[in-house]
N, C-alpha and C. Protein backbone atom coordinates (compact mmCIF):
# COMPACT_ATOMS: atom_id res chain seq x y z
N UNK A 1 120.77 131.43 59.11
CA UNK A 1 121.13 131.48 57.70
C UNK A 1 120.06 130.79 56.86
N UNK A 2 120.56 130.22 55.79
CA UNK A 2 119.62 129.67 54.76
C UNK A 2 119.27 128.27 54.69
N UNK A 3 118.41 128.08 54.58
CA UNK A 3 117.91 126.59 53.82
C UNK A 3 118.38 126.31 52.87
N UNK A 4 119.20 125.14 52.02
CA UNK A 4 119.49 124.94 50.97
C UNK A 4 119.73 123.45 50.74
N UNK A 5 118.74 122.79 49.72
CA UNK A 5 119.47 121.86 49.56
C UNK A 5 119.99 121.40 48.19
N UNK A 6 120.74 120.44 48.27
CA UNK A 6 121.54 119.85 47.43
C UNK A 6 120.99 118.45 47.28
N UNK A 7 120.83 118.46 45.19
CA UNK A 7 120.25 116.86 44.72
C UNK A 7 121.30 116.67 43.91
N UNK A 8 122.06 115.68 44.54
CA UNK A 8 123.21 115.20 44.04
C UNK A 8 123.49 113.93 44.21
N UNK A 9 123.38 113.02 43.13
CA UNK A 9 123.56 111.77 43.63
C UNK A 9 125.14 111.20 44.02
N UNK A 10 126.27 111.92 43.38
CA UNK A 10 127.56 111.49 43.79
C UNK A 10 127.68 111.81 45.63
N UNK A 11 127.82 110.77 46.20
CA UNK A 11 127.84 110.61 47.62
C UNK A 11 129.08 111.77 48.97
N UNK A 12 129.99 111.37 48.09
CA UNK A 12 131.43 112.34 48.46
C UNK A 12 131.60 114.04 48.05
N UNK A 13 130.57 113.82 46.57
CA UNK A 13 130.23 115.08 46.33
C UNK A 13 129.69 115.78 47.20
N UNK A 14 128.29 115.53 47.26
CA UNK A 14 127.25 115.93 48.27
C UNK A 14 127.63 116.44 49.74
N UNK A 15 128.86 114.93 50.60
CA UNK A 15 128.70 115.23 51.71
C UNK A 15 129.95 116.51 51.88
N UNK A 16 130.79 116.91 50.37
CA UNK A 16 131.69 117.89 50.88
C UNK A 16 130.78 119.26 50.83
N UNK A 17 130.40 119.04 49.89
CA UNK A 17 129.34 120.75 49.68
C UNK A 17 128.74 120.94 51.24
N UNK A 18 127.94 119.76 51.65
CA UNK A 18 126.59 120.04 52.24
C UNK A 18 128.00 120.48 53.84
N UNK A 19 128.92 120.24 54.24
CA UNK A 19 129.51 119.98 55.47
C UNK A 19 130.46 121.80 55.10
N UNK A 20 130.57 122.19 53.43
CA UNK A 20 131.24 122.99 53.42
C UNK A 20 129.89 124.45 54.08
N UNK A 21 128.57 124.31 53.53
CA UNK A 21 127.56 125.06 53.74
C UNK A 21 126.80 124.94 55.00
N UNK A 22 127.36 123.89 55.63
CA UNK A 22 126.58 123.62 57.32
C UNK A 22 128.00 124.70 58.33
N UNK A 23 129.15 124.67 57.84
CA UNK A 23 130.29 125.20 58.58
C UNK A 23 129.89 126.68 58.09
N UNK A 24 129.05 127.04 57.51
CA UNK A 24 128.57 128.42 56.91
C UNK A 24 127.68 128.90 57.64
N UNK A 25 127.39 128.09 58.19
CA UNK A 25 125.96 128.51 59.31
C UNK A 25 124.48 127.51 58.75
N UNK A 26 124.46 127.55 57.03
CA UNK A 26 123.22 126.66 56.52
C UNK A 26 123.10 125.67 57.35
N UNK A 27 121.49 125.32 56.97
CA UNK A 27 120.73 124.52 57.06
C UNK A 27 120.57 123.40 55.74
N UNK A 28 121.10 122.52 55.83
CA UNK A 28 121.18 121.44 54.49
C UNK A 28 120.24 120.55 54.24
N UNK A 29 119.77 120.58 53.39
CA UNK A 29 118.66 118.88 53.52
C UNK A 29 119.56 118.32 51.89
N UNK A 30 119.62 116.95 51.25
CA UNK A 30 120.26 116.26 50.46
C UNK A 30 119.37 115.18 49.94
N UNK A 31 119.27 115.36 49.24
CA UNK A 31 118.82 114.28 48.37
C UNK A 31 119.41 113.53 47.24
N UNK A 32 119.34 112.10 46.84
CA UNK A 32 120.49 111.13 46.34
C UNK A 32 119.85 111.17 44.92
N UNK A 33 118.30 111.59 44.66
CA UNK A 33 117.78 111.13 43.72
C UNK A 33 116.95 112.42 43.37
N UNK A 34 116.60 112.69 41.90
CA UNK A 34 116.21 113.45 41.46
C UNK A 34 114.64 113.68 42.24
N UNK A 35 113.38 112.63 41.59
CA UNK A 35 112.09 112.87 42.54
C UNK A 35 111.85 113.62 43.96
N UNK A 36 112.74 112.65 44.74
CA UNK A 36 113.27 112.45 46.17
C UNK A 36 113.41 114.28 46.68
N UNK A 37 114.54 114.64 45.73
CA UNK A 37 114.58 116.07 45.67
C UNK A 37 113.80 116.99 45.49
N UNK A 38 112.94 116.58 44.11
CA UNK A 38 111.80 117.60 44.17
C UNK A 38 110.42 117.70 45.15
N UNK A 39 110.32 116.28 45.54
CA UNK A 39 109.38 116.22 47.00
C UNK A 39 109.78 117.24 47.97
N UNK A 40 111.31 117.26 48.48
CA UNK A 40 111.63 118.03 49.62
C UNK A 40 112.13 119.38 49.14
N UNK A 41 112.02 119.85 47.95
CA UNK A 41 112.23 121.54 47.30
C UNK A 41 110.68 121.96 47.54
N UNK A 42 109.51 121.04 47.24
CA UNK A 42 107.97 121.35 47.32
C UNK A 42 108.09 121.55 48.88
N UNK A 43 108.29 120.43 49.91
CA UNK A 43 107.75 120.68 51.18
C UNK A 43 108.28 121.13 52.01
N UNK A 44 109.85 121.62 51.82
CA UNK A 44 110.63 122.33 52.51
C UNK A 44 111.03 123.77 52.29
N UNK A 45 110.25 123.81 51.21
CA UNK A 45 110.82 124.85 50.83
C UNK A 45 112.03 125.78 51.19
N UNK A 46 113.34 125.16 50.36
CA UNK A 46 114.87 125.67 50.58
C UNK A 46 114.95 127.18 50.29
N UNK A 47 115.83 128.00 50.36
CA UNK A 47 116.17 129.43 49.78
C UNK A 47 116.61 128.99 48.81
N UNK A 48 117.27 127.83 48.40
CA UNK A 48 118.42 127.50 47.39
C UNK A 48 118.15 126.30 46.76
N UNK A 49 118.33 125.75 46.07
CA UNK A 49 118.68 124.45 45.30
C UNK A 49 120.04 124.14 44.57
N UNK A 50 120.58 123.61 45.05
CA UNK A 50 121.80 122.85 44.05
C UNK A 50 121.24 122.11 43.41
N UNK A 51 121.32 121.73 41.59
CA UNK A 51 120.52 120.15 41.42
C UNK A 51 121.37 119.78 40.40
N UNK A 52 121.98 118.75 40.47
CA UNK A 52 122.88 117.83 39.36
C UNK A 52 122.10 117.79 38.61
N UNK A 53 122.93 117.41 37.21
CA UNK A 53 122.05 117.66 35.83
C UNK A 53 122.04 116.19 35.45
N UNK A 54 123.02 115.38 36.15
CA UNK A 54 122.62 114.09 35.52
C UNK A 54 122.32 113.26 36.93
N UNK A 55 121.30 112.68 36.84
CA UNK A 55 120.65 112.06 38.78
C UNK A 55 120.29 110.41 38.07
N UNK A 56 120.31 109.57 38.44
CA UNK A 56 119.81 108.12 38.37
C UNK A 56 118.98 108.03 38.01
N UNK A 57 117.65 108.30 38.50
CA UNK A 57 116.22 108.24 38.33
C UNK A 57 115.78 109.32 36.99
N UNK A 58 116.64 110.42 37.06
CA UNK A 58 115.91 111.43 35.38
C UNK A 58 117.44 112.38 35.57
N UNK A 59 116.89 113.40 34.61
CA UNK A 59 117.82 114.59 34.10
C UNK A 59 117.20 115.63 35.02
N UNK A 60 118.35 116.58 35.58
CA UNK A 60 118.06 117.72 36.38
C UNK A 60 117.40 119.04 35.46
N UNK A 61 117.34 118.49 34.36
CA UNK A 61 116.25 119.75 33.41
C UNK A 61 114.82 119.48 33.68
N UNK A 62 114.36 118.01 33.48
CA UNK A 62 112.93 117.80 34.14
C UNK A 62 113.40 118.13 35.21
N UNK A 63 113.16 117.97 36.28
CA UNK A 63 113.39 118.14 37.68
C UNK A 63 113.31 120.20 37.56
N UNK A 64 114.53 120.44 37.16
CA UNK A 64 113.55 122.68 37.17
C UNK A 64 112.98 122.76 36.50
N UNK A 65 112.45 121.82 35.39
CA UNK A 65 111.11 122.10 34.80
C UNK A 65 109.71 121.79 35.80
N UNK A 66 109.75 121.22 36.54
CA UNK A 66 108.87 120.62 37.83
C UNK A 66 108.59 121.46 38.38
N UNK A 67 109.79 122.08 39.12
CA UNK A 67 110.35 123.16 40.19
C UNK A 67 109.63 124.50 39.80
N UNK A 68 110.25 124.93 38.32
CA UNK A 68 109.71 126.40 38.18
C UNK A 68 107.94 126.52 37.38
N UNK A 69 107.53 125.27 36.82
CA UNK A 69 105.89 124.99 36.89
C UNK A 69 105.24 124.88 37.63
N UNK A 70 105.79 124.45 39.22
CA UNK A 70 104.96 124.21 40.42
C UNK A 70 104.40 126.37 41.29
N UNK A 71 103.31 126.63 41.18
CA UNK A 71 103.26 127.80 41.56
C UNK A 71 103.49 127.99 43.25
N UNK A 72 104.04 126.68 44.01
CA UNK A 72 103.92 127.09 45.20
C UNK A 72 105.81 127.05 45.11
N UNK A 73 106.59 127.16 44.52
CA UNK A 73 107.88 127.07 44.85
C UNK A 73 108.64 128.27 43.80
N UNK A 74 109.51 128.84 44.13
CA UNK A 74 109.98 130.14 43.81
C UNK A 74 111.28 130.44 44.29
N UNK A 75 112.36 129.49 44.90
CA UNK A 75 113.22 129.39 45.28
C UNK A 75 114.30 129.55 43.38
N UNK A 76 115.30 130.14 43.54
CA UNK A 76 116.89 129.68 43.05
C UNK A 76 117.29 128.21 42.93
N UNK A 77 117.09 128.35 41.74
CA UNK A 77 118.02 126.72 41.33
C UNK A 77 118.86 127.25 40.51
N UNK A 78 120.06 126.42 40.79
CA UNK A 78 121.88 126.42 40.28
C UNK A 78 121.86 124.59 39.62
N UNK A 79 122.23 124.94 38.79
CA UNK A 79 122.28 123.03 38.46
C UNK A 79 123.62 122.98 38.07
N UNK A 80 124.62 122.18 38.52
CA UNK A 80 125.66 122.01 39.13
C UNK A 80 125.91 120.26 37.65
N UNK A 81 126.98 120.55 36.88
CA UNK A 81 127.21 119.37 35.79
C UNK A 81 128.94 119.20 36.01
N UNK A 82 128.86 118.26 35.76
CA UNK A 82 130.32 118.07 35.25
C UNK A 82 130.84 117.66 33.37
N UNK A 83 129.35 117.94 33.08
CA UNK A 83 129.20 117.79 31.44
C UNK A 83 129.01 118.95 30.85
N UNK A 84 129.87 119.57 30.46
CA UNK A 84 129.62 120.96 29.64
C UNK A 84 129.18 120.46 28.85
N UNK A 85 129.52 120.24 27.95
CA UNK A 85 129.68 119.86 26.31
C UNK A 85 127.80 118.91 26.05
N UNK A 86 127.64 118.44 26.77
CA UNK A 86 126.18 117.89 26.92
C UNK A 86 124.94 118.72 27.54
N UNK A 87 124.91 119.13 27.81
CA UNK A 87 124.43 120.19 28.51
C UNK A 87 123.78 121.88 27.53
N UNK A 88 122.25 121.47 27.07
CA UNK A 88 121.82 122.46 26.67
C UNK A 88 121.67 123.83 27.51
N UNK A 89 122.74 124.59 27.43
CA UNK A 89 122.14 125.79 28.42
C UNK A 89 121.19 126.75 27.93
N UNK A 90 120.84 126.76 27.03
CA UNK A 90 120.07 127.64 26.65
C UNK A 90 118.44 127.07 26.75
N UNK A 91 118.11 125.83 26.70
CA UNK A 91 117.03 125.26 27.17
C UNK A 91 117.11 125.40 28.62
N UNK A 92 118.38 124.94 29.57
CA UNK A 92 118.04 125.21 31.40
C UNK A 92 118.02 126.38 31.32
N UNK A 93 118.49 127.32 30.91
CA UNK A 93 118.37 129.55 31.40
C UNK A 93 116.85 129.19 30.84
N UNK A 94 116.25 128.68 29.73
CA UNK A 94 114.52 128.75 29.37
C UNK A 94 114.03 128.04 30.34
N UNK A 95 114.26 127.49 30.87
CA UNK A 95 113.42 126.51 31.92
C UNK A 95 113.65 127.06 33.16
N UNK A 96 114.07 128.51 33.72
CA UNK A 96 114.82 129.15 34.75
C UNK A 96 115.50 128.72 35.64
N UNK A 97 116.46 128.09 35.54
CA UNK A 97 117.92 128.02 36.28
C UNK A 97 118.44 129.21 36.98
N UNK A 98 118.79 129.89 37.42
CA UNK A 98 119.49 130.87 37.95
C UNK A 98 121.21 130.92 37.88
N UNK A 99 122.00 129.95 37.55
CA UNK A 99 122.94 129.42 37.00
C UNK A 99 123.67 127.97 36.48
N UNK A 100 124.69 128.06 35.82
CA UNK A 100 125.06 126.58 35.33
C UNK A 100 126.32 126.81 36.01
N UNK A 101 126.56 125.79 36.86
CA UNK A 101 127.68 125.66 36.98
C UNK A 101 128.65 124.69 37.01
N UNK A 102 129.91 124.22 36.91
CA UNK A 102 131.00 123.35 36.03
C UNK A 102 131.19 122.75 37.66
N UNK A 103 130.78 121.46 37.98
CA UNK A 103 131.26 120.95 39.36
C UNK A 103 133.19 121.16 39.53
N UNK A 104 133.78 120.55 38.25
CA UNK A 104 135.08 120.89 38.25
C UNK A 104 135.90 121.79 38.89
N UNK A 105 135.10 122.93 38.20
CA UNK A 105 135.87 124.45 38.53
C UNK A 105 135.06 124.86 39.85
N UNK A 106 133.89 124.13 40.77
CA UNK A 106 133.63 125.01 41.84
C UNK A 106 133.94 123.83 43.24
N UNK A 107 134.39 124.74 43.78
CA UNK A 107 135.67 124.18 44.99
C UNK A 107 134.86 124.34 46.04
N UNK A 108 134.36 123.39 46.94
CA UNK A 108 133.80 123.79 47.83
C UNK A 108 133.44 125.50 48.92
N UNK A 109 135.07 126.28 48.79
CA UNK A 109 134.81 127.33 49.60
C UNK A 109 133.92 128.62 48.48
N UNK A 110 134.32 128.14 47.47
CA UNK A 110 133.97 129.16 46.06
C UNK A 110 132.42 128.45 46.00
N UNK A 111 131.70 127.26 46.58
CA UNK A 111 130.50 126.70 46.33
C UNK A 111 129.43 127.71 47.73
N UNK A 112 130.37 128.10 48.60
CA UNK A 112 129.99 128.94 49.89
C UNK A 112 129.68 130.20 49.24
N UNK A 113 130.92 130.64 48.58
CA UNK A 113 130.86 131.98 47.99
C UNK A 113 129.77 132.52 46.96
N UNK A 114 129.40 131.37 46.33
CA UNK A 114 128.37 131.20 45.21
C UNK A 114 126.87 131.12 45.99
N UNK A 115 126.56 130.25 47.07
CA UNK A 115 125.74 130.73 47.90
C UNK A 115 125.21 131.75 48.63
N UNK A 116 126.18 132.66 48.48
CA UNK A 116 125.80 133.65 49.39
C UNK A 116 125.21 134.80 48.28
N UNK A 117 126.29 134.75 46.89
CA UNK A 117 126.02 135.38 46.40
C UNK A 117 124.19 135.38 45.47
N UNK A 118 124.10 134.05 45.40
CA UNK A 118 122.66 133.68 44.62
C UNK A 118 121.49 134.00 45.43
N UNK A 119 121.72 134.26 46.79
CA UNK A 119 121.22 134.57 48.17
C UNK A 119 120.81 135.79 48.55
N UNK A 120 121.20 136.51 47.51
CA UNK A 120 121.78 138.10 47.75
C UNK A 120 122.50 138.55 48.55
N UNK A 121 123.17 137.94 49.73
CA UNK A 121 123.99 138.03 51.37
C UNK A 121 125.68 137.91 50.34
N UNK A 122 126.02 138.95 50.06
CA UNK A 122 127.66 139.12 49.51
C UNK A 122 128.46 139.33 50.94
């Protein structure tokens, strides 16, 4: 299956996604911190990226602004908020995101389902 990882600094968050997408067959790598993340999206190059929009160290908009300026990386990023209301989407879709999505409303098995689909594998 796929490479994908997830930059998410909420801890419980992280380890339900990453355990819901390893029981999927993925391959997970995780990162706690925004940088941290974009080091291992450059040298691992994932199929996927999950990336929280709000991380300790910066905002997950720098971070796919990094991502989609770097010419060696070309992967899907999903940036994953629990802040609608804060959250310029029309600057992340300009900065190419591939989606926004509401941590709230996505449930771990629907976070599988969303993988597969950003994946092209329905």
């Amino acid at each position: 299956m796929a490479k994908v990882l997830l930059i998410e600094d909420e801890y419980a968050m992280r380890q339900m996604y990453a355990t819901m997408l390893k029981t999927d067959g993925h391959e997970v790598l995780e990162a706690e911190q925004g940088m941290d993340g974009y080091s291992q999206a450059i040298n691992n190059k994932p199929d996927l990226v999950f990336l929280d929009f709000r991380l300790p160290d910066t905002n997950g908009l720098a971070i796919l602004k990094m991502l989609t300026e770097n010419k060696d990386f070309n992967s899907p990023v999903v940036i994953l908020t629990n802040y609608a209301g804060d959250v310029d989407t029309d600057a992340i879709k300009a900065a190419g995101a591939t989606a926004i999505l509401l941590k709230y409303e996505v449930t771990p098995s629907m976070l599988v389902e969303k993988t597969r689909e950003f994946l092209g594998k329905k």
